[in-house]
C-alpha atoms as a PDB file:
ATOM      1  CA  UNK A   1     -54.758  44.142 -42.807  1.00  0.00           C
ATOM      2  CA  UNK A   2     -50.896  45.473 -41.647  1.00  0.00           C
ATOM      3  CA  UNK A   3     -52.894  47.562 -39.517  1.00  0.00           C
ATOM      4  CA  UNK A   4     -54.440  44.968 -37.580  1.00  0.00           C
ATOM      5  CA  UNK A   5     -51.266  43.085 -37.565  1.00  0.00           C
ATOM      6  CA  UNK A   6     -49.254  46.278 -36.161  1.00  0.00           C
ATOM      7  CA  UNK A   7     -51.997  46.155 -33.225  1.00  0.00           C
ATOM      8  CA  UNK A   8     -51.566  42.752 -32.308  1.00  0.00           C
ATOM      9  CA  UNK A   9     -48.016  42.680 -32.487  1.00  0.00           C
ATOM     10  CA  UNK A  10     -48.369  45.846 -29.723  1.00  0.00           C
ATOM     11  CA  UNK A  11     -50.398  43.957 -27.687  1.00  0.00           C
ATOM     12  CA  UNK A  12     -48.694  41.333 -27.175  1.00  0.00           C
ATOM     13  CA  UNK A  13     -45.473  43.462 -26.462  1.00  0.00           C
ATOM     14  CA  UNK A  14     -47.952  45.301 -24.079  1.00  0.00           C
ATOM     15  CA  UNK A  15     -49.170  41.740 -22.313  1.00  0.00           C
ATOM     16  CA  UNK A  16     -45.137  41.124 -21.599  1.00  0.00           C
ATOM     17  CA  UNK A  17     -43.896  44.355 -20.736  1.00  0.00           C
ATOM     18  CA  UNK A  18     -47.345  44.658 -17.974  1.00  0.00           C
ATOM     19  CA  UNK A  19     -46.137  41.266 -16.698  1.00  0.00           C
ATOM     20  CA  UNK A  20     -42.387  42.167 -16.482  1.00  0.00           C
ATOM     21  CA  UNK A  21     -43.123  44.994 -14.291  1.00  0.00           C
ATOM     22  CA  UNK A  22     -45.881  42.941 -12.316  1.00  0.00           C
ATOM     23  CA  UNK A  23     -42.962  40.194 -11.822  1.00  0.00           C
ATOM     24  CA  UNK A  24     -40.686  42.688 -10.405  1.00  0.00           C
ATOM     25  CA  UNK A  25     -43.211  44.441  -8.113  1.00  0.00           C
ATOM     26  CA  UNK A  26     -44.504  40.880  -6.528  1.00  0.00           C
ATOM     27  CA  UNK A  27     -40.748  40.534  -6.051  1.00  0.00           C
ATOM     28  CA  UNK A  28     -40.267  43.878  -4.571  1.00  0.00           C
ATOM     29  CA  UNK A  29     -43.108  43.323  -2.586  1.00  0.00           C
ATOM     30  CA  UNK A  30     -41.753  39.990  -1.237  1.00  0.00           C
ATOM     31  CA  UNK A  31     -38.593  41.362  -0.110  1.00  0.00           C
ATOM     32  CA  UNK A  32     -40.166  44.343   1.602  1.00  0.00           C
ATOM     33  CA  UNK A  33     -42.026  41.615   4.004  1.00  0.00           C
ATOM     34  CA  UNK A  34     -38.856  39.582   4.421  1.00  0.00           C
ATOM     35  CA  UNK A  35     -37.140  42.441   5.622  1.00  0.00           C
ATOM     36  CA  UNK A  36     -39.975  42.939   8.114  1.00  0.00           C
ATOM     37  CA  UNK A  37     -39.865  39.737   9.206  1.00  0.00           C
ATOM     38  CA  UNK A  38     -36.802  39.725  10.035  1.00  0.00           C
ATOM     39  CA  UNK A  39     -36.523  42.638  11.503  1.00  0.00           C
ATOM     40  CA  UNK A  40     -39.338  41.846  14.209  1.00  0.00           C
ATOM     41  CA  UNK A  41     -37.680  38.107  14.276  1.00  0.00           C
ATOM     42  CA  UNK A  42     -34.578  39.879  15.166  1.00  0.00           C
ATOM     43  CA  UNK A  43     -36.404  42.157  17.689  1.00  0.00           C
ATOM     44  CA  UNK A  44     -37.627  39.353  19.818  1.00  0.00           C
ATOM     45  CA  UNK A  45     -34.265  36.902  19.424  1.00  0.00           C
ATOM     46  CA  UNK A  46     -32.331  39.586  20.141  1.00  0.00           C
ATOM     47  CA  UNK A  47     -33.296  39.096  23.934  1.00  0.00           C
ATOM     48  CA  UNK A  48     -32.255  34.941  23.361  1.00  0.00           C
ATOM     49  CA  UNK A  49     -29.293  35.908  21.396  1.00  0.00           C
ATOM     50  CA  UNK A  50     -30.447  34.420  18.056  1.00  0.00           C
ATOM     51  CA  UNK A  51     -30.598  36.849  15.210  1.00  0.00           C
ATOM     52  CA  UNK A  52     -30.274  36.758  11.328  1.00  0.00           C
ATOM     53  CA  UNK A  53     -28.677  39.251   9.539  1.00  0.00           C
ATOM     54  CA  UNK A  54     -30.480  41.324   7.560  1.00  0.00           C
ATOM     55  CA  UNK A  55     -29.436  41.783   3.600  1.00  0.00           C
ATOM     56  CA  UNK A  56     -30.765  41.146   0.242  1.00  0.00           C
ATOM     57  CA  UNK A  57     -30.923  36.699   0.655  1.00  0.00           C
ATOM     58  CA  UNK A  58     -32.352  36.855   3.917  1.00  0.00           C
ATOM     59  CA  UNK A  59     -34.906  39.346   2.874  1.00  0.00           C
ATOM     60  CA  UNK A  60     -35.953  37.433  -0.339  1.00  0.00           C
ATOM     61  CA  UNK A  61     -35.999  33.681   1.284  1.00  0.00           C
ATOM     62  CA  UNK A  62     -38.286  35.398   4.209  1.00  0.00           C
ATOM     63  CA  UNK A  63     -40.550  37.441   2.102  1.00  0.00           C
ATOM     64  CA  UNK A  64     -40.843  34.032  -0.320  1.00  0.00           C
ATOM     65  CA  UNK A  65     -41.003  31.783   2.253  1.00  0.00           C
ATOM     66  CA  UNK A  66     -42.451  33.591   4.849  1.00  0.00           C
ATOM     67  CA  UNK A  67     -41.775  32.019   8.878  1.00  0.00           C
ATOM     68  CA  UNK A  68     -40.547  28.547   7.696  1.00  0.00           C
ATOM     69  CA  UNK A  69     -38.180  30.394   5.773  1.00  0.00           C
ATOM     70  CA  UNK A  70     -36.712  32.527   8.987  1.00  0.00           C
ATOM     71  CA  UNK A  71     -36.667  29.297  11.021  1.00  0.00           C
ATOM     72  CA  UNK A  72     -34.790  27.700   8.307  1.00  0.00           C
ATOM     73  CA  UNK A  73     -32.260  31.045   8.582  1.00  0.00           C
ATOM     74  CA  UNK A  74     -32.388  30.373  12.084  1.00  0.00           C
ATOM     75  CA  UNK A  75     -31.563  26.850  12.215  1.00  0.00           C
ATOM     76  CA  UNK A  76     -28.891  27.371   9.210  1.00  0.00           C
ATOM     77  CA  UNK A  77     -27.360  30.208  11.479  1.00  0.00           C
ATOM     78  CA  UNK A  78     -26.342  27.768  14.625  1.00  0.00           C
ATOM     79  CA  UNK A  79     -25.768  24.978  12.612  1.00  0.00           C
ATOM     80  CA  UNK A  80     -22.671  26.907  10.998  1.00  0.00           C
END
């Protein structure tokens, strides 16, 4: 019986530590795309003159967000 408890109690610490790490890779994943996006946003508006800097913020609202997020960038950047 303290077996079977042992097991579950592993499992379950198994099921949270698998979707810790799958959290963090979505998230990594994300970010890697936003600073793509960016980086060919700023590729083409660097010929208008509208670019977004690229760091850590504007990577994770583009890679979560995807375009509407680097218009909203964009139309955050000339309204300040």
């Amino acid at each position: 019986m303290e077996m079977w408890l042992v097991a579950g109690a592993a499992l379950v610490m198994l099921f949270f530590v698998i979707n810790m790490f799958s959290l963090s890779l979505k998230l990594l994943w994300n970010g890697i795309c936003g600073v793509i996006l960016v980086w060919l946003f700023n590729l083409v508006g660097g010929i208008f003159g509208a670019t977004i800097p690229i760091n850590f913020v504007s990577a994770l609202v583009a890679g979560f967000f995807g375009v509407p997020g680097v218009i909203l960038m964009l139309l955050y950047r000339f309204m300040s």
